[in-house]
N, C-alpha and C. Protein backbone atom coordinates (compact mmCIF):
# COMPACT_ATOMS: atom_id res chain seq x y z
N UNK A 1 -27.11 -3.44 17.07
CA UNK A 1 -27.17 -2.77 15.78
C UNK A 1 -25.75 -2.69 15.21
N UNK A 2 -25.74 -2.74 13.62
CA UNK A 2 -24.38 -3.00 13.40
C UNK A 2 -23.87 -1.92 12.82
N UNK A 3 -22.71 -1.45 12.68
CA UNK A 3 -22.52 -0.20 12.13
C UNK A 3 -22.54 -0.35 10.12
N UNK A 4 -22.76 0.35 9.63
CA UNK A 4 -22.32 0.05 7.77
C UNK A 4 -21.73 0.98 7.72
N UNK A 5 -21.15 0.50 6.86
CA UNK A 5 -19.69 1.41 6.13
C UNK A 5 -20.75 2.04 4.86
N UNK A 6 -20.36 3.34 4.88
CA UNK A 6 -21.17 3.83 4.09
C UNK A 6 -20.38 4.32 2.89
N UNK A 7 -20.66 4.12 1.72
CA UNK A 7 -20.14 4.20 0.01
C UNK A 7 -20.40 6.01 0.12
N UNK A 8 -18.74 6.21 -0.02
CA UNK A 8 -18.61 7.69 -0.18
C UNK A 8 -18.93 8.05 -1.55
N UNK A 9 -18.26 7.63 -2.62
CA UNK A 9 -18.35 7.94 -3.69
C UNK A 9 -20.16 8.21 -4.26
N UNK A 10 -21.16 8.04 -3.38
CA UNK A 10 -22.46 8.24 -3.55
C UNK A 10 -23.05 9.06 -2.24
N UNK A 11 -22.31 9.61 -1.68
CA UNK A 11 -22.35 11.28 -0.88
C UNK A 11 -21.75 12.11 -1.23
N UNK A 12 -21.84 12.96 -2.32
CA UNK A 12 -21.19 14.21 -1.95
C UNK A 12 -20.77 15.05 -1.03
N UNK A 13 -21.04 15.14 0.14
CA UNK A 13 -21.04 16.07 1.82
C UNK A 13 -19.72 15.11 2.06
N UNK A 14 -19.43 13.76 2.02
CA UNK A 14 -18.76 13.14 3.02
C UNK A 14 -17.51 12.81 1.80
N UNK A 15 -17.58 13.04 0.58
CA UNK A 15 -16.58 12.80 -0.24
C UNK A 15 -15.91 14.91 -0.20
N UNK A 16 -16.79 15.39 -0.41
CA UNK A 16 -16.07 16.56 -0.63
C UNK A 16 -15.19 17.46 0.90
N UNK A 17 -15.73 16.42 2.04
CA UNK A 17 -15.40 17.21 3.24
C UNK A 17 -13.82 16.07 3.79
N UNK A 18 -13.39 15.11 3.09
CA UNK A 18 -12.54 13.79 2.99
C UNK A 18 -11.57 14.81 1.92
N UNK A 19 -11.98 15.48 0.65
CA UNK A 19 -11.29 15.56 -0.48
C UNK A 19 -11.08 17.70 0.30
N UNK A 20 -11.58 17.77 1.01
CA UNK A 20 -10.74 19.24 1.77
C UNK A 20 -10.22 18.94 3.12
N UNK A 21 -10.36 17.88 3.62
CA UNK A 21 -9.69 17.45 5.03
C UNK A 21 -7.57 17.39 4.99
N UNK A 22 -7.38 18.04 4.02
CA UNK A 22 -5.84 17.53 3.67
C UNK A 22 -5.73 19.11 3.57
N UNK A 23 -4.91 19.85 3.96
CA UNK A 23 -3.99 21.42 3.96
C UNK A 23 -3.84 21.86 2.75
N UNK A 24 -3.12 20.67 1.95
CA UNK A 24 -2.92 20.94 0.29
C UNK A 24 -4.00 21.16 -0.43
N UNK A 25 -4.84 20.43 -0.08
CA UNK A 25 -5.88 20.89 -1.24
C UNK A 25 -6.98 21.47 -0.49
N UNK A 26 -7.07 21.82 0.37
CA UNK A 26 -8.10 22.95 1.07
C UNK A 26 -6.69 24.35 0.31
N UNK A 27 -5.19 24.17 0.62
CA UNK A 27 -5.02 25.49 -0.61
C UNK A 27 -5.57 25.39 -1.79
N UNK A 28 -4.89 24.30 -2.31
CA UNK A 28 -5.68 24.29 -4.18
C UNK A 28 -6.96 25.21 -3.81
N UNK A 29 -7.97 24.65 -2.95
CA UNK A 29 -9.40 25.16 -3.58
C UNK A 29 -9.18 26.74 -2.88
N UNK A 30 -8.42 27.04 -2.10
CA UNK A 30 -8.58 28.43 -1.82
C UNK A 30 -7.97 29.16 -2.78
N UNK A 31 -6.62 28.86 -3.45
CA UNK A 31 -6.07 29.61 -4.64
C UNK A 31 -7.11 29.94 -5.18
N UNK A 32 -7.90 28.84 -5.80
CA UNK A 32 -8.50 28.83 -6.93
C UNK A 32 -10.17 29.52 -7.09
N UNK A 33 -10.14 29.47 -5.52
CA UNK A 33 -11.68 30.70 -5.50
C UNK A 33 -10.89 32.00 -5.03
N UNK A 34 -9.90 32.54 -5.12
CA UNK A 34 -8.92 33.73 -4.91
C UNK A 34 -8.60 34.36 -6.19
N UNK A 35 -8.06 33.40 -6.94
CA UNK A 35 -7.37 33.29 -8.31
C UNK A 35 -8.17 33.04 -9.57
N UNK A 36 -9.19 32.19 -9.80
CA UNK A 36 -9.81 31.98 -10.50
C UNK A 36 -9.31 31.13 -11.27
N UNK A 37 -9.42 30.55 -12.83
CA UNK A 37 -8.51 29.63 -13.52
C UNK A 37 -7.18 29.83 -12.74
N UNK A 38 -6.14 28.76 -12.65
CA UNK A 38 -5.17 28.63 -12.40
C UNK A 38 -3.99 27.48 -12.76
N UNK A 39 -3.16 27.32 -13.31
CA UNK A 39 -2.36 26.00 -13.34
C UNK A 39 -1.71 25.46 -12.23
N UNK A 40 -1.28 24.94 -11.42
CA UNK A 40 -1.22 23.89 -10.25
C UNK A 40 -0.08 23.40 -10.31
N UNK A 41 1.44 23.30 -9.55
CA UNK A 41 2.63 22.62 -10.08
C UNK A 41 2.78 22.39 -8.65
N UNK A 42 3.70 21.31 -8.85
CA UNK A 42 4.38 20.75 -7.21
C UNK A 42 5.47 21.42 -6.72
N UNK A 43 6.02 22.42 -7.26
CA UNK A 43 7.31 23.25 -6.97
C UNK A 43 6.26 24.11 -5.68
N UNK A 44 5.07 24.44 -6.01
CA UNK A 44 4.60 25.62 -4.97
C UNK A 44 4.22 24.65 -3.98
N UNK A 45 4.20 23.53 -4.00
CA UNK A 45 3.67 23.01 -2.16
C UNK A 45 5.11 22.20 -1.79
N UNK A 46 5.84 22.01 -2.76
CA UNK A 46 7.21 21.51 -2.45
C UNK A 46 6.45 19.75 -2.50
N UNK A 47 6.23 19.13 -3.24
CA UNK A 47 5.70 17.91 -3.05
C UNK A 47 6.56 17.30 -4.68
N UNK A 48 6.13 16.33 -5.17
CA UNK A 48 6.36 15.46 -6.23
C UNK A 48 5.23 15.41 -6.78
N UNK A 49 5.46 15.13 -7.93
CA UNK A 49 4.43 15.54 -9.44
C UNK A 49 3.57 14.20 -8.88
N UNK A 50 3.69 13.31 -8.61
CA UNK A 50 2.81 11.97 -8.43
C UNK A 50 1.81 12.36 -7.26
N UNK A 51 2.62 13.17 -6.54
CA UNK A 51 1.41 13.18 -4.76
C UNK A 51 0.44 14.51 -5.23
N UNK A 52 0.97 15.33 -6.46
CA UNK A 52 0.34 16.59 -6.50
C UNK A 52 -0.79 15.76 -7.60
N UNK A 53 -0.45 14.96 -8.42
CA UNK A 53 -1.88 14.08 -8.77
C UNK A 53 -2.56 13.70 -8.14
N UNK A 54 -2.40 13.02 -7.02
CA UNK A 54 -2.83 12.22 -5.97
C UNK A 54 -4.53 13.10 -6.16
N UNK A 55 -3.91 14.75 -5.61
CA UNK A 55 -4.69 15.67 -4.65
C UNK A 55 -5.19 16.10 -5.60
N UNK A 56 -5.06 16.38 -6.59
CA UNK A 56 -6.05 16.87 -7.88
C UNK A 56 -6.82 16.04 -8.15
N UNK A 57 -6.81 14.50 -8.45
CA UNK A 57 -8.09 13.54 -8.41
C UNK A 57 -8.68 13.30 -7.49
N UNK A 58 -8.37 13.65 -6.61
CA UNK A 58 -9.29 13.23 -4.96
C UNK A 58 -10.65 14.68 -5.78
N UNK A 59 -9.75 16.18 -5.76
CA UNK A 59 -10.52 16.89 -6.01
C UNK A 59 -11.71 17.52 -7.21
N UNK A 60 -11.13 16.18 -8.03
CA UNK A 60 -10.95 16.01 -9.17
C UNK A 60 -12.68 15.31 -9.05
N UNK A 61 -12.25 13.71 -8.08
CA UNK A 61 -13.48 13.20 -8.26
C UNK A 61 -14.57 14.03 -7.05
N UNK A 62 -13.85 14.13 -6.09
CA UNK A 62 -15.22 14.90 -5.21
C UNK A 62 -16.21 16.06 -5.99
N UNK A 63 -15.78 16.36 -7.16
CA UNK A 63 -15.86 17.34 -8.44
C UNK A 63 -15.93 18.59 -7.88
N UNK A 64 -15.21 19.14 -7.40
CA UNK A 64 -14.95 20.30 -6.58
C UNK A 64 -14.23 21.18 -7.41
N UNK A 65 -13.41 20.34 -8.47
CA UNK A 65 -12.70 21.59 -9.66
C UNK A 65 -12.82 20.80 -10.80
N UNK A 66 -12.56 21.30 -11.83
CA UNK A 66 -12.72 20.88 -12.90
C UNK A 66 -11.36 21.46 -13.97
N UNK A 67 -10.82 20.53 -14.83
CA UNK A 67 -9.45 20.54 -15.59
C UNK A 67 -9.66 21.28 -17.00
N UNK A 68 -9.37 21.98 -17.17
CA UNK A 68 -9.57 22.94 -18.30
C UNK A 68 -7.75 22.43 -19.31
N UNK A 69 -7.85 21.66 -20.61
CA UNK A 69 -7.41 21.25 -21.16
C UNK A 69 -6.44 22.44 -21.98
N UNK A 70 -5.65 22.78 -22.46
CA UNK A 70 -5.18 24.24 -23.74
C UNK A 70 -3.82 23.32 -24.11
N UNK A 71 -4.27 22.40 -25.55
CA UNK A 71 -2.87 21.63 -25.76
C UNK A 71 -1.96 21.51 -24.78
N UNK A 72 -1.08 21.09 -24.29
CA UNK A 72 -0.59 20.34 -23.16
C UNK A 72 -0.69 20.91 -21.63
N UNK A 73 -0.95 21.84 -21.65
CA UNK A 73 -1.32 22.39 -20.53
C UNK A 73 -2.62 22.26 -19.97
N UNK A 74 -2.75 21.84 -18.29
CA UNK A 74 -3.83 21.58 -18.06
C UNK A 74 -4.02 23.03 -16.73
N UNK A 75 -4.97 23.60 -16.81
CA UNK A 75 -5.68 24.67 -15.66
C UNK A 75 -6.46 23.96 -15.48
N UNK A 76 -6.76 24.85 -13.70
CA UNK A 76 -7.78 24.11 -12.63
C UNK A 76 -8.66 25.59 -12.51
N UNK A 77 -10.25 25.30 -12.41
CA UNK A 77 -11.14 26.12 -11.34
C UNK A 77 -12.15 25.26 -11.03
N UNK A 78 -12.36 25.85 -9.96
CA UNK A 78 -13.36 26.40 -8.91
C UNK A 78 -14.69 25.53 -9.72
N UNK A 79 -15.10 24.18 -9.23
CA UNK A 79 -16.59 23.99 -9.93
C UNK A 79 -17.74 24.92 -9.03
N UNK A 80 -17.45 26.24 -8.75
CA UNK A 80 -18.75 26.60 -8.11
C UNK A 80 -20.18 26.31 -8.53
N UNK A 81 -20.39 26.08 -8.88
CA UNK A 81 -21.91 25.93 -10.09
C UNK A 81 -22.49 24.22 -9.13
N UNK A 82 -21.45 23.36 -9.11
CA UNK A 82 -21.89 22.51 -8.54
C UNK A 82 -21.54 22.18 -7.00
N UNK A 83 -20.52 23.12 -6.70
CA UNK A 83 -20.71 23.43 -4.51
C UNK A 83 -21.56 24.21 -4.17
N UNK A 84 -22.24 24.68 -4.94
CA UNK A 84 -22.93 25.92 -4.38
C UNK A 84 -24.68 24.94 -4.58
N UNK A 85 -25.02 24.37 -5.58
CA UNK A 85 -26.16 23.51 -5.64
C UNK A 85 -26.06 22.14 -4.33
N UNK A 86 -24.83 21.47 -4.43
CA UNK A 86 -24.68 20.12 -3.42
C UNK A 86 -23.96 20.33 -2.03
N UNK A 87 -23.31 21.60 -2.16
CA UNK A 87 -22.45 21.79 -0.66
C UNK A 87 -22.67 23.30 -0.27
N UNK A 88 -23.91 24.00 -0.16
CA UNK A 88 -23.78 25.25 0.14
C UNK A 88 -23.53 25.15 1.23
N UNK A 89 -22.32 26.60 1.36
CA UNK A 89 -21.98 27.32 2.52
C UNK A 89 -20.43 26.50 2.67
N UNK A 90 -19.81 25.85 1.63
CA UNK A 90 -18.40 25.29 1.34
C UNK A 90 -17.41 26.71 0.85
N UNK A 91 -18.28 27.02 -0.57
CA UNK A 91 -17.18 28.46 -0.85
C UNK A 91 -17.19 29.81 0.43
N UNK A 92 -18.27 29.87 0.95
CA UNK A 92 -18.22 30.82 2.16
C UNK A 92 -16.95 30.43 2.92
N UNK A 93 -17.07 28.85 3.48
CA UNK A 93 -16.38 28.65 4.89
C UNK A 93 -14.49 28.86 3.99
N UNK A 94 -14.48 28.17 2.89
CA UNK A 94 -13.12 28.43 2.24
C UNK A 94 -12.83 29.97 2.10
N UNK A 95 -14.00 30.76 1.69
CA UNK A 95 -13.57 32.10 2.10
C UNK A 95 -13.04 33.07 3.14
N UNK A 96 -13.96 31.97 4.32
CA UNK A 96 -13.81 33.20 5.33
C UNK A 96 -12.65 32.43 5.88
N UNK A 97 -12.02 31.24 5.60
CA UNK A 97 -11.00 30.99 5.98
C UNK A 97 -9.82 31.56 5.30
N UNK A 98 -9.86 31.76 4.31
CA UNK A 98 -8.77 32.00 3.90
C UNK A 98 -8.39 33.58 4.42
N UNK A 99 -9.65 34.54 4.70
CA UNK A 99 -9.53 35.64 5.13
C UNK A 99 -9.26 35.75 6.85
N UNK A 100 -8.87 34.99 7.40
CA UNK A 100 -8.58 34.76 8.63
C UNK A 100 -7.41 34.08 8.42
N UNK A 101 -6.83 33.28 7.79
CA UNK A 101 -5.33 33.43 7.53
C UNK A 101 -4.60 34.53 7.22
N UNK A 102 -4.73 35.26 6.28
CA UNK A 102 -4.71 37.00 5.51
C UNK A 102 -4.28 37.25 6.62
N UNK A 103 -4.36 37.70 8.00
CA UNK A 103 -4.51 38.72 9.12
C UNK A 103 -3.48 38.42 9.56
């Protein structure tokens, strides 16, 4: 039997658990279910404006947040509406993680 490579971009479970498998943006999404709207800069993870894109379209396409536009400024939240329909029990585990860091 042969193994197949299976097309992430048509799983949600295996694109959104790829697009929180990285430190940086398992923070992004914890800020941002902490914080609520938020703007996003590379000075707070100490990275470069290109790698802090990188991690916003990964999260971007796993659609895990969504870009809220205000003339040149772009804010990030929380797509709960659609983790909570395709990935329940994602905002829990980001919760109770982040509350076990807290301590």
């Amino acid at each position: 039997m042969k193994n197949k490579m299976i097309d992430n971009n048509n799983d949600p479970v295996l694109q959104a658990l790829q697009a929180v498998s990285d430190p940086i943006r398992l923070n992004i999404l914890t800020c941002l279910l902490l914080d609520g709207e938020k703007r996003i800069t590379s000075e707070k993870y100490n990275i470069v404006k290109s790698t802090l894109s990188h991690h916003i379209k990964l999260l971007k396409d796993a659609q895990l947040i969504q870009e809220i536009k205000t003339g040149t400024t772009k804010t990030y939240v929380l797509n709960q509406e659609y983790i909570q329909r395709e990935l329940p029990g994602l905002i829990e585990l980001i919760r109770f993680r982040a509350g076990k860091s807290n301590k």
